[in-house]
PDB file of N, CA and C in Angstrom:
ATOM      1  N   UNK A   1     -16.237  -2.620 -14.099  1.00  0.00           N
ATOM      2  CA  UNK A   1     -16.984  -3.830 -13.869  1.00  0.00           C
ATOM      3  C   UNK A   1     -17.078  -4.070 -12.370  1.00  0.00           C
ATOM      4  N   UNK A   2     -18.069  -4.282 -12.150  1.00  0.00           N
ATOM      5  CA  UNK A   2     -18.416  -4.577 -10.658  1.00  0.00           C
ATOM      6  C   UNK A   2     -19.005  -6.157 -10.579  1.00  0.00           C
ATOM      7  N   UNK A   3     -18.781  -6.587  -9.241  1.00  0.00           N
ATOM      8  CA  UNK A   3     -18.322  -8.440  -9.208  1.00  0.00           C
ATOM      9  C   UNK A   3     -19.023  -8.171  -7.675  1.00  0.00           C
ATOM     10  N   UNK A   4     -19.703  -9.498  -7.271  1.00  0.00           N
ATOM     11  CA  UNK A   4     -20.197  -9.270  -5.721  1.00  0.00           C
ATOM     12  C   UNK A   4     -19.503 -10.331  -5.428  1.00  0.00           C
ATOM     13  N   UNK A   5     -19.058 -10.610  -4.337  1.00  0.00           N
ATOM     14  CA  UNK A   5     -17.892 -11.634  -3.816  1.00  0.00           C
ATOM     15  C   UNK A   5     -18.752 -12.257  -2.856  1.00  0.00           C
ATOM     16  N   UNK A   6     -18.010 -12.909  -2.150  1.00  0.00           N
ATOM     17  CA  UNK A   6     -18.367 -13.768  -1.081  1.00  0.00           C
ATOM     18  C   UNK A   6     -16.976 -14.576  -0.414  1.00  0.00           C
ATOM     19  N   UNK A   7     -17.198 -14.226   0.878  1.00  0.00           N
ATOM     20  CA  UNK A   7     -15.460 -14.496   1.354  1.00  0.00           C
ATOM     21  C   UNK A   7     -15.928 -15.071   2.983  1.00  0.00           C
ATOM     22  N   UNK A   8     -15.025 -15.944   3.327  1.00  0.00           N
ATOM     23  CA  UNK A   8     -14.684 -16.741   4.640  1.00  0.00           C
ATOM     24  C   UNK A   8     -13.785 -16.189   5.206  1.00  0.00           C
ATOM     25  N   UNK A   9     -13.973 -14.849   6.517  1.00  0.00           N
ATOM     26  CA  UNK A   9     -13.484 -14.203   7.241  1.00  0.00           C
ATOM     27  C   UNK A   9     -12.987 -15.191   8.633  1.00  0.00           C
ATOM     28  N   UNK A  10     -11.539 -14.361   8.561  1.00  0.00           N
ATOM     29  CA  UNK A  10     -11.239 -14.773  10.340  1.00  0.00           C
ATOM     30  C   UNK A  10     -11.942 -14.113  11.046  1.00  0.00           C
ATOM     31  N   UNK A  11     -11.721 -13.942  12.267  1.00  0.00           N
ATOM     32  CA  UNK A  11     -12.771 -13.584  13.363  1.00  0.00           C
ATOM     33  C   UNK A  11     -11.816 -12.022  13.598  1.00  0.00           C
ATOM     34  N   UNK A  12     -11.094 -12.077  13.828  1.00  0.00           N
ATOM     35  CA  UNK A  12     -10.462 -10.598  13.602  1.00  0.00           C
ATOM     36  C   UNK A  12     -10.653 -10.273  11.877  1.00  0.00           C
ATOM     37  N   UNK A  13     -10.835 -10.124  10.837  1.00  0.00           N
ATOM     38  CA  UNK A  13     -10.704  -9.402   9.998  1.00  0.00           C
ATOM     39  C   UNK A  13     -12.594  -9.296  10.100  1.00  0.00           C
ATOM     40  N   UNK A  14     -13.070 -10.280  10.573  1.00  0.00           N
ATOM     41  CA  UNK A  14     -14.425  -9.960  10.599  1.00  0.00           C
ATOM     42  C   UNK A  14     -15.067  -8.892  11.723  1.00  0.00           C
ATOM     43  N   UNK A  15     -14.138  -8.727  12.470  1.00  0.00           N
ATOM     44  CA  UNK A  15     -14.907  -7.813  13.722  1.00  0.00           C
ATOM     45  C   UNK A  15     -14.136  -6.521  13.024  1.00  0.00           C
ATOM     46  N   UNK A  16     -12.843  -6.500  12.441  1.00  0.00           N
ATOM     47  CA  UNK A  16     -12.799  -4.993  11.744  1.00  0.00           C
ATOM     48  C   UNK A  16     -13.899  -4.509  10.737  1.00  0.00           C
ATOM     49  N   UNK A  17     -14.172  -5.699   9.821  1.00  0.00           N
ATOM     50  CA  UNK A  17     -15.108  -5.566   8.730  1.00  0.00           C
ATOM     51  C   UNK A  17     -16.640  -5.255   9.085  1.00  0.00           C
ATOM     52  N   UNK A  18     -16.736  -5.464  10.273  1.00  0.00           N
ATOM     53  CA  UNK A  18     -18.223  -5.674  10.987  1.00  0.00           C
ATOM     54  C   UNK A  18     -18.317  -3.807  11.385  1.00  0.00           C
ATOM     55  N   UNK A  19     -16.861  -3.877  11.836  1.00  0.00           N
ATOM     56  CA  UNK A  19     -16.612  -1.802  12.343  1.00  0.00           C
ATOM     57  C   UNK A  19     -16.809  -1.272  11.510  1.00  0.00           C
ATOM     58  N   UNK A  20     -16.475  -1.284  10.382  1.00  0.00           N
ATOM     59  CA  UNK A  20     -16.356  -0.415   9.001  1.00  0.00           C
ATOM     60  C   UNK A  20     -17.907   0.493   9.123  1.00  0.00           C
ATOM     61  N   UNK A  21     -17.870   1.199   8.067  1.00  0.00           N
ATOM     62  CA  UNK A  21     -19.346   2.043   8.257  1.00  0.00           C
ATOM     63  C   UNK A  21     -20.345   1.817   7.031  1.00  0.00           C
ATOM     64  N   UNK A  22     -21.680   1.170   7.578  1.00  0.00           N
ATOM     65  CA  UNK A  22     -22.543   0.056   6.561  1.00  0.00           C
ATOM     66  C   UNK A  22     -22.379   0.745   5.230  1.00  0.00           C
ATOM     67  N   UNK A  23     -22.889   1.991   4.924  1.00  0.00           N
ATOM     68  CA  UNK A  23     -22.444   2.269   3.101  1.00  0.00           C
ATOM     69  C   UNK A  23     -20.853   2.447   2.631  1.00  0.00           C
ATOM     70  N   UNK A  24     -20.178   2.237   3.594  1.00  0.00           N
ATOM     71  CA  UNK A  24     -18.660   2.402   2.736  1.00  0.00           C
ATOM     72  C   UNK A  24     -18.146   0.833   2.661  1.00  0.00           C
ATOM     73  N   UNK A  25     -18.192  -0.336   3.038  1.00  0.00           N
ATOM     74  CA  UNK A  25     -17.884  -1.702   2.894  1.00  0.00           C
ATOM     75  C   UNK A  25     -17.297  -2.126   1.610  1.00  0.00           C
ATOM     76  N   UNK A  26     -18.307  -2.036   0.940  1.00  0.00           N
ATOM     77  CA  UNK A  26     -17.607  -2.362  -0.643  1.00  0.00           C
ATOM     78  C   UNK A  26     -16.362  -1.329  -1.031  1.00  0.00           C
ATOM     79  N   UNK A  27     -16.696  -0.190  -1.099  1.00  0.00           N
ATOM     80  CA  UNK A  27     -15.646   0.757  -1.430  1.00  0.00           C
ATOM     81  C   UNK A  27     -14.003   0.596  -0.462  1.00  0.00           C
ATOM     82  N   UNK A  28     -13.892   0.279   0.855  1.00  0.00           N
ATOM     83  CA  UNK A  28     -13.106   0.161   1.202  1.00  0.00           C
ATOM     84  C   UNK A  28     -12.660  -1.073   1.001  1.00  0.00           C
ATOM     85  N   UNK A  29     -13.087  -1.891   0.716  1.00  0.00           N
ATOM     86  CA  UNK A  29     -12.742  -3.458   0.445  1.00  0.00           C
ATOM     87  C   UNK A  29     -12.169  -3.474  -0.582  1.00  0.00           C
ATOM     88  N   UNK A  30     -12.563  -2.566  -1.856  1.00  0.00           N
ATOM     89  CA  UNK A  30     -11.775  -2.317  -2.888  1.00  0.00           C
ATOM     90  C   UNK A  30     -10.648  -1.398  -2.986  1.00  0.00           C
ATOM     91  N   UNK A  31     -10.596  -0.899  -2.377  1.00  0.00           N
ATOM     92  CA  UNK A  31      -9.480   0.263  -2.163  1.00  0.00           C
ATOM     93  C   UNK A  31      -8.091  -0.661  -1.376  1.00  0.00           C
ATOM     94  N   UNK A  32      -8.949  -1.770  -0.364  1.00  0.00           N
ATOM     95  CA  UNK A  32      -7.884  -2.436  -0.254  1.00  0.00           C
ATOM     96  C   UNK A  32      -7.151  -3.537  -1.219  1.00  0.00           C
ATOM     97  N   UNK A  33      -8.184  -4.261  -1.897  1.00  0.00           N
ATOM     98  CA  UNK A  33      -7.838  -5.073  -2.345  1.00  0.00           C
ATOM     99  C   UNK A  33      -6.546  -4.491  -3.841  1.00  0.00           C
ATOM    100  N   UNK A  34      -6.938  -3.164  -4.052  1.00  0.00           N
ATOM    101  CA  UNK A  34      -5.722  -2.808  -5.127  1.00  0.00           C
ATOM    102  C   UNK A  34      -4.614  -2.065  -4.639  1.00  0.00           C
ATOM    103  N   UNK A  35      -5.205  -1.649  -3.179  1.00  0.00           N
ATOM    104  CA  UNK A  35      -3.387  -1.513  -2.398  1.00  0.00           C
ATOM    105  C   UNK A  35      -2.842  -2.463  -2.347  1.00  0.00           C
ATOM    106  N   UNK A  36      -3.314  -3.639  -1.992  1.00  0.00           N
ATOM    107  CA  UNK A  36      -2.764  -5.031  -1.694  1.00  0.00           C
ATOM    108  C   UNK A  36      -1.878  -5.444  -2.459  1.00  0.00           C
ATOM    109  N   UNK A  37      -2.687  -5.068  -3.991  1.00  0.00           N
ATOM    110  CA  UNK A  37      -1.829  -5.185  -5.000  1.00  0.00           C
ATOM    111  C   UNK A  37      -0.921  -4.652  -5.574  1.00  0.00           C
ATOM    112  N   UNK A  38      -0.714  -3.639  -5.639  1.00  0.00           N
ATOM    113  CA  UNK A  38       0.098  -2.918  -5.716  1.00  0.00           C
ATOM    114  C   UNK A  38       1.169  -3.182  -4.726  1.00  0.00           C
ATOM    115  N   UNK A  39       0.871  -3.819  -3.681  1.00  0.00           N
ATOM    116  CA  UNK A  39       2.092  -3.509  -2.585  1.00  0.00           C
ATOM    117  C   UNK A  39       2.702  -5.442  -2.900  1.00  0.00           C
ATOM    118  N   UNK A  40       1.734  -5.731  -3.353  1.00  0.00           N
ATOM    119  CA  UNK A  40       2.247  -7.038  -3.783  1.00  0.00           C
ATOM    120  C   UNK A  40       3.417  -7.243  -5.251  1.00  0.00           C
ATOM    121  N   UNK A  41       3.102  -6.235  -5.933  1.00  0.00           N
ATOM    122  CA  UNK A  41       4.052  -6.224  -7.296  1.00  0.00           C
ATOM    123  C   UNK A  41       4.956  -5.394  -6.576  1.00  0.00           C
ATOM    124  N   UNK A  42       5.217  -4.494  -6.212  1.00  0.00           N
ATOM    125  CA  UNK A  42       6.283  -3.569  -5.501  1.00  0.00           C
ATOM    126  C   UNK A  42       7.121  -4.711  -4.587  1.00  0.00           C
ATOM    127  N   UNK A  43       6.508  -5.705  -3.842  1.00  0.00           N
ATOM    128  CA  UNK A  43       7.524  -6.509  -2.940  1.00  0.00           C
ATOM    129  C   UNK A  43       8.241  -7.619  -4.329  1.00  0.00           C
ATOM    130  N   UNK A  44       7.693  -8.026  -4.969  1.00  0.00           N
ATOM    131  CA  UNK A  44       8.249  -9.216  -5.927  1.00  0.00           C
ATOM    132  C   UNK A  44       9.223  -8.275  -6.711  1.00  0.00           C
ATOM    133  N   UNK A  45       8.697  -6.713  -7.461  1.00  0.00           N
ATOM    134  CA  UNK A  45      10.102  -5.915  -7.918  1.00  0.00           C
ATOM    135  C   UNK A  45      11.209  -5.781  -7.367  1.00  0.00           C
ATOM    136  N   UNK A  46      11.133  -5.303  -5.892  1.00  0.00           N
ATOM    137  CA  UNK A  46      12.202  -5.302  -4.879  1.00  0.00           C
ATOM    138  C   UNK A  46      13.014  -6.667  -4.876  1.00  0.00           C
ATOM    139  N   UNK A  47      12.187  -7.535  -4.178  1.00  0.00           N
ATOM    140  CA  UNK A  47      13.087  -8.907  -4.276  1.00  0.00           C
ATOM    141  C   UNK A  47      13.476  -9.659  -5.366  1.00  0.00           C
ATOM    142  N   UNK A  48      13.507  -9.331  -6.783  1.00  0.00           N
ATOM    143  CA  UNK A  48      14.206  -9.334  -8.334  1.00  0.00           C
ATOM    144  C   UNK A  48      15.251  -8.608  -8.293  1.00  0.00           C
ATOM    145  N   UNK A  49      14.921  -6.779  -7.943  1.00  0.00           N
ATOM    146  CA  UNK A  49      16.170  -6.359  -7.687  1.00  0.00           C
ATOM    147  C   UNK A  49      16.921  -6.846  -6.730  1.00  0.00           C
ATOM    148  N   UNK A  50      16.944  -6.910  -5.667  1.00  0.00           N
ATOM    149  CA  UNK A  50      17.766  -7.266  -4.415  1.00  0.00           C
ATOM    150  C   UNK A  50      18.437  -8.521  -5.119  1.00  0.00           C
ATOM    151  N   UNK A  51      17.829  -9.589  -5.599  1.00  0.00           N
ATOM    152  CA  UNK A  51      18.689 -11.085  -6.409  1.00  0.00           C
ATOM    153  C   UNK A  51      19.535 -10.402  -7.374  1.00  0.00           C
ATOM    154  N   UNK A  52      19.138  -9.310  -8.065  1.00  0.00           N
ATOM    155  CA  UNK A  52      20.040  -8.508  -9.039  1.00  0.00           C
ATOM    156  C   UNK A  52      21.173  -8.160  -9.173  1.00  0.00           C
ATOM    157  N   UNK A  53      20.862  -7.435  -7.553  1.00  0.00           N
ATOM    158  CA  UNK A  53      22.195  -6.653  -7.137  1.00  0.00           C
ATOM    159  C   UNK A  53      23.105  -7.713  -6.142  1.00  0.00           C
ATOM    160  N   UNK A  54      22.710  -8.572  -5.927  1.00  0.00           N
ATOM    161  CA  UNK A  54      23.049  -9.862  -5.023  1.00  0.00           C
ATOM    162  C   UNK A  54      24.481 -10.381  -5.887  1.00  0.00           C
ATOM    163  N   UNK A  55      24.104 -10.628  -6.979  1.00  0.00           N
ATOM    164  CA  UNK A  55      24.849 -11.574  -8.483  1.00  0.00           C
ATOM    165  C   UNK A  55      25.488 -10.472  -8.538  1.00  0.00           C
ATOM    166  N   UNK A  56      24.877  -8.866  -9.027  1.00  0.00           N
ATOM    167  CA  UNK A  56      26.009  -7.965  -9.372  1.00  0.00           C
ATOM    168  C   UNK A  56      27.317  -7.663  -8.588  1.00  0.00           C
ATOM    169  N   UNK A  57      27.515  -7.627  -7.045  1.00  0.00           N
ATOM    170  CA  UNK A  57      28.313  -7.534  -6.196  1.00  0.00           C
ATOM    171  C   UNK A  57      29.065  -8.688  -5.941  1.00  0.00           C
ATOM    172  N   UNK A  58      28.197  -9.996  -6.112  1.00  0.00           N
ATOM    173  CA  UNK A  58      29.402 -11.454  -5.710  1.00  0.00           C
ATOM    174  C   UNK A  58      30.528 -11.403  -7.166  1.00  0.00           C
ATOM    175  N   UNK A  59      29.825 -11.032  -8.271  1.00  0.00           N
ATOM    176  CA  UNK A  59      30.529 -10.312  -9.473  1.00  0.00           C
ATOM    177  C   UNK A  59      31.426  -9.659  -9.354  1.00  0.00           C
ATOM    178  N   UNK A  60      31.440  -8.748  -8.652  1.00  0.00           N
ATOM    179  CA  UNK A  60      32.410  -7.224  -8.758  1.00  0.00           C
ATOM    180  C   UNK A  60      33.026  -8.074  -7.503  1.00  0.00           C
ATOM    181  N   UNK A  61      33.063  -8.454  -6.342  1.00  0.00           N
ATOM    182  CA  UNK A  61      33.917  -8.850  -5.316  1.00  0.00           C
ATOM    183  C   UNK A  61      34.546  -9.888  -5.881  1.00  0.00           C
ATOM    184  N   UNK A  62      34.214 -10.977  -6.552  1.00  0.00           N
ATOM    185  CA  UNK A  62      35.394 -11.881  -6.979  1.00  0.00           C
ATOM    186  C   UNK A  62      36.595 -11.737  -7.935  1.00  0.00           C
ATOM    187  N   UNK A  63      36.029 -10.436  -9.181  1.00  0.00           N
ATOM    188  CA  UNK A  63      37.102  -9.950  -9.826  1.00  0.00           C
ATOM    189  C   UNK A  63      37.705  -9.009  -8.605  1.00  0.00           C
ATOM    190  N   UNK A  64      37.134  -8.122  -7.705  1.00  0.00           N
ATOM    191  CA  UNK A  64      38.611  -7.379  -6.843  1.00  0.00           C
ATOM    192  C   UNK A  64      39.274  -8.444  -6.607  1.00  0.00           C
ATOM    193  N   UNK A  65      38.564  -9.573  -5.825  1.00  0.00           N
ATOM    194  CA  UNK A  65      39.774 -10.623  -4.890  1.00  0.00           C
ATOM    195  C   UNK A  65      40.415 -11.261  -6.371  1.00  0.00           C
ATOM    196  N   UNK A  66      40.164 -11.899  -7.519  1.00  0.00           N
ATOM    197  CA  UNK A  66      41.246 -12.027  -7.995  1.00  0.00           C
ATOM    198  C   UNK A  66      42.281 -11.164  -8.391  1.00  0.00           C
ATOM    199  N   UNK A  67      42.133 -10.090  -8.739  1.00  0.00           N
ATOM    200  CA  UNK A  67      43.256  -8.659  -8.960  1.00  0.00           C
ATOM    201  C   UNK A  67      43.791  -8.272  -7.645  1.00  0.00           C
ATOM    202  N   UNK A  68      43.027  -8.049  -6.574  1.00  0.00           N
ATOM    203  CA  UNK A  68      43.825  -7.393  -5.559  1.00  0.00           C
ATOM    204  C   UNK A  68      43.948  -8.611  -3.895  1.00  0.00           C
ATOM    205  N   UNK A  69      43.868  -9.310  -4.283  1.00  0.00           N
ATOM    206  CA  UNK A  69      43.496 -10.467  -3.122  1.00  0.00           C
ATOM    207  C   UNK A  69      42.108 -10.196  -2.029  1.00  0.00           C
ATOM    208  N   UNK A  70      42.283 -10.828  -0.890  1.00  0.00           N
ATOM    209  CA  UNK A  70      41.279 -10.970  -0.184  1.00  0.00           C
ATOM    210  C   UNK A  70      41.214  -9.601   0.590  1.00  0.00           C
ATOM    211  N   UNK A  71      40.991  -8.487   0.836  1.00  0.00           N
ATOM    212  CA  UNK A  71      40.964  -6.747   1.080  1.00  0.00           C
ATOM    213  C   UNK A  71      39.885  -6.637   1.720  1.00  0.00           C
ATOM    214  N   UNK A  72      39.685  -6.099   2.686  1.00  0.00           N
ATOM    215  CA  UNK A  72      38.565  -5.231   3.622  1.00  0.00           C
ATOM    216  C   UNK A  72      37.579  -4.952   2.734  1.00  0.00           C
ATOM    217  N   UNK A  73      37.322  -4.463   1.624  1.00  0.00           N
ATOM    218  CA  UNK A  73      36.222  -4.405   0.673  1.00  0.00           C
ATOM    219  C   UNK A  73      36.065  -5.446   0.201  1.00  0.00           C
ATOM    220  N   UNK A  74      36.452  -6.432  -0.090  1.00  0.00           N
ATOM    221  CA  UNK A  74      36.302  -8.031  -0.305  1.00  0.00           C
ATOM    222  C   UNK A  74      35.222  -8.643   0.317  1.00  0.00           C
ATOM    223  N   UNK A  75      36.221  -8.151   1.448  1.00  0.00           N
ATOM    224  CA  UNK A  75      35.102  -9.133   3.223  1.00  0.00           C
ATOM    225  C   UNK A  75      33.701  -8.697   3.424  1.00  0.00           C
ATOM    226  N   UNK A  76      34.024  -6.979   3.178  1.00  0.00           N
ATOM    227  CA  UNK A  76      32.387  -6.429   3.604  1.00  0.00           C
ATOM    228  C   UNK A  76      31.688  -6.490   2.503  1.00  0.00           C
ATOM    229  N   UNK A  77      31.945  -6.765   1.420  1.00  0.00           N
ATOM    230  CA  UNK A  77      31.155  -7.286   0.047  1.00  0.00           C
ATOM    231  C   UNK A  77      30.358  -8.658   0.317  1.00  0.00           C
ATOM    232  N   UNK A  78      31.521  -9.265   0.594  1.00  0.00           N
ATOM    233  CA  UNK A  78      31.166 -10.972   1.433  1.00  0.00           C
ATOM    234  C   UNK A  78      30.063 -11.001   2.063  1.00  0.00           C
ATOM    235  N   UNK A  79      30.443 -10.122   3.352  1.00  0.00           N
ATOM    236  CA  UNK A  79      29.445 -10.220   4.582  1.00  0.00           C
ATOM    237  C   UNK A  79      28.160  -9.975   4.332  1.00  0.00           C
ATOM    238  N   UNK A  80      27.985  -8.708   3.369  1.00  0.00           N
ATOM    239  CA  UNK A  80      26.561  -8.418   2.567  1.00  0.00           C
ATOM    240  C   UNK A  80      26.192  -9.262   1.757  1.00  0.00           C
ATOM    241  N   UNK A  81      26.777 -10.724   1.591  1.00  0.00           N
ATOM    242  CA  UNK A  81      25.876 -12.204   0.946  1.00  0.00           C
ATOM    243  C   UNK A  81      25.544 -12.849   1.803  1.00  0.00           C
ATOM    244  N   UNK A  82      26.020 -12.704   3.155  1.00  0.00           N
ATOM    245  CA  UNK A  82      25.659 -14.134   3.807  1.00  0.00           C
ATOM    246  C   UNK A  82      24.332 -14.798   3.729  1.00  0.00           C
ATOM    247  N   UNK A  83      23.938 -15.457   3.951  1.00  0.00           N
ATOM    248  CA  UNK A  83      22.544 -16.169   3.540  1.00  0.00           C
ATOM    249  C   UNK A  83      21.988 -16.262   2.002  1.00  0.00           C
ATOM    250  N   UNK A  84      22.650 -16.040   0.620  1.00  0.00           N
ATOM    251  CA  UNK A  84      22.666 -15.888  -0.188  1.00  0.00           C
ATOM    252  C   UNK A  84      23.518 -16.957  -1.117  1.00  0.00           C
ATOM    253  N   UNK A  85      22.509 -17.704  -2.020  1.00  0.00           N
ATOM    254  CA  UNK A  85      23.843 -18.475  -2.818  1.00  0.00           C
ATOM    255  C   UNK A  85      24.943 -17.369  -3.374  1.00  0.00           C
ATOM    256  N   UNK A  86      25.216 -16.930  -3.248  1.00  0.00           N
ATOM    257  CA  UNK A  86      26.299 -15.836  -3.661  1.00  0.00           C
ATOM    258  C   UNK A  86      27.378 -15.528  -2.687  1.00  0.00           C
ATOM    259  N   UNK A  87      27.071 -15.944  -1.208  1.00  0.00           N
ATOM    260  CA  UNK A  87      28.789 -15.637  -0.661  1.00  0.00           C
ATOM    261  C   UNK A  87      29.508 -17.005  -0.633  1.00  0.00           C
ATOM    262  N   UNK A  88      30.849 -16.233  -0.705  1.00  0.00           N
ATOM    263  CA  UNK A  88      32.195 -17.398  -1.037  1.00  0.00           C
ATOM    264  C   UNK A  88      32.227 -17.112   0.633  1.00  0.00           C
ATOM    265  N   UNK A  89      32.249 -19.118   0.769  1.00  0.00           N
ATOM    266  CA  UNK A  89      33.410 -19.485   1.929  1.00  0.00           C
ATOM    267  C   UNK A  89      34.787 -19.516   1.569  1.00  0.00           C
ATOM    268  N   UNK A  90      35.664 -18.313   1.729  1.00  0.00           N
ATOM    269  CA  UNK A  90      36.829 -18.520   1.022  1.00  0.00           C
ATOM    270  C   UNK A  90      37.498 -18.604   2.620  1.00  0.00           C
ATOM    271  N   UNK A  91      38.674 -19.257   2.488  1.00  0.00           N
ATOM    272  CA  UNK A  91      39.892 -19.326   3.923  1.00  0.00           C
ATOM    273  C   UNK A  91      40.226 -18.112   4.111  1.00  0.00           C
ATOM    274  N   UNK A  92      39.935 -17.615   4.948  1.00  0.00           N
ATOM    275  CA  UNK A  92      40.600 -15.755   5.139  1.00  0.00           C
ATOM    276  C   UNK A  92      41.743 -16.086   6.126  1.00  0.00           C
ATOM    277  N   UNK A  93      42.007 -16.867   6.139  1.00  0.00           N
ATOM    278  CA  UNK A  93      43.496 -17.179   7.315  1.00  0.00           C
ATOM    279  C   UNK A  93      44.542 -16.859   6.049  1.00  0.00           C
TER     280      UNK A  93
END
């Protein structure tokens, strides 16, 4: 199915679009628009996994620290949450 669009360009995507070469326009416009997409479901998979493995590790680091206390693999488990609801402010003193 083919669709004719109509779109409100910035002034840079319009002076690339203006470069392009007059019979290839449509075709590259589409070629982008389903890389786009594609690169758009690939970033939202990644950042599902990454929350995944986020929960899986604050997981596995709080059972070590309760079995083996607060341990160098503890901390650098830790440190790989920071900015994450998932790292413990625990007292390391």
């Amino acid at each position: 199915m083919k669709q004719l669009i109509s779109a409100t360009l910035s002034e840079e995507a319009a002076t690339i679009y203006n470069n392009w070469e007059k019979q290839q326009k449509s075709k590259i416009l589409s070629e982008l628009i389903v890389k786009e997409e594609s690169h758009r479901l690939q970033i939202h998979a990644l950042q599902t996994m990454r929350g995944k493995a986020h929960s899986v590790i604050s997981q596995a680091m709080i059972q070590i620290k309760l079995k083996e206390g607060l341990t160098p693999l503890v901390k650098r488990m830790n440190d790989m949450l920071i900015g994450t609801i998932h790292y413990q402010y625990w007292d390391e003193s």
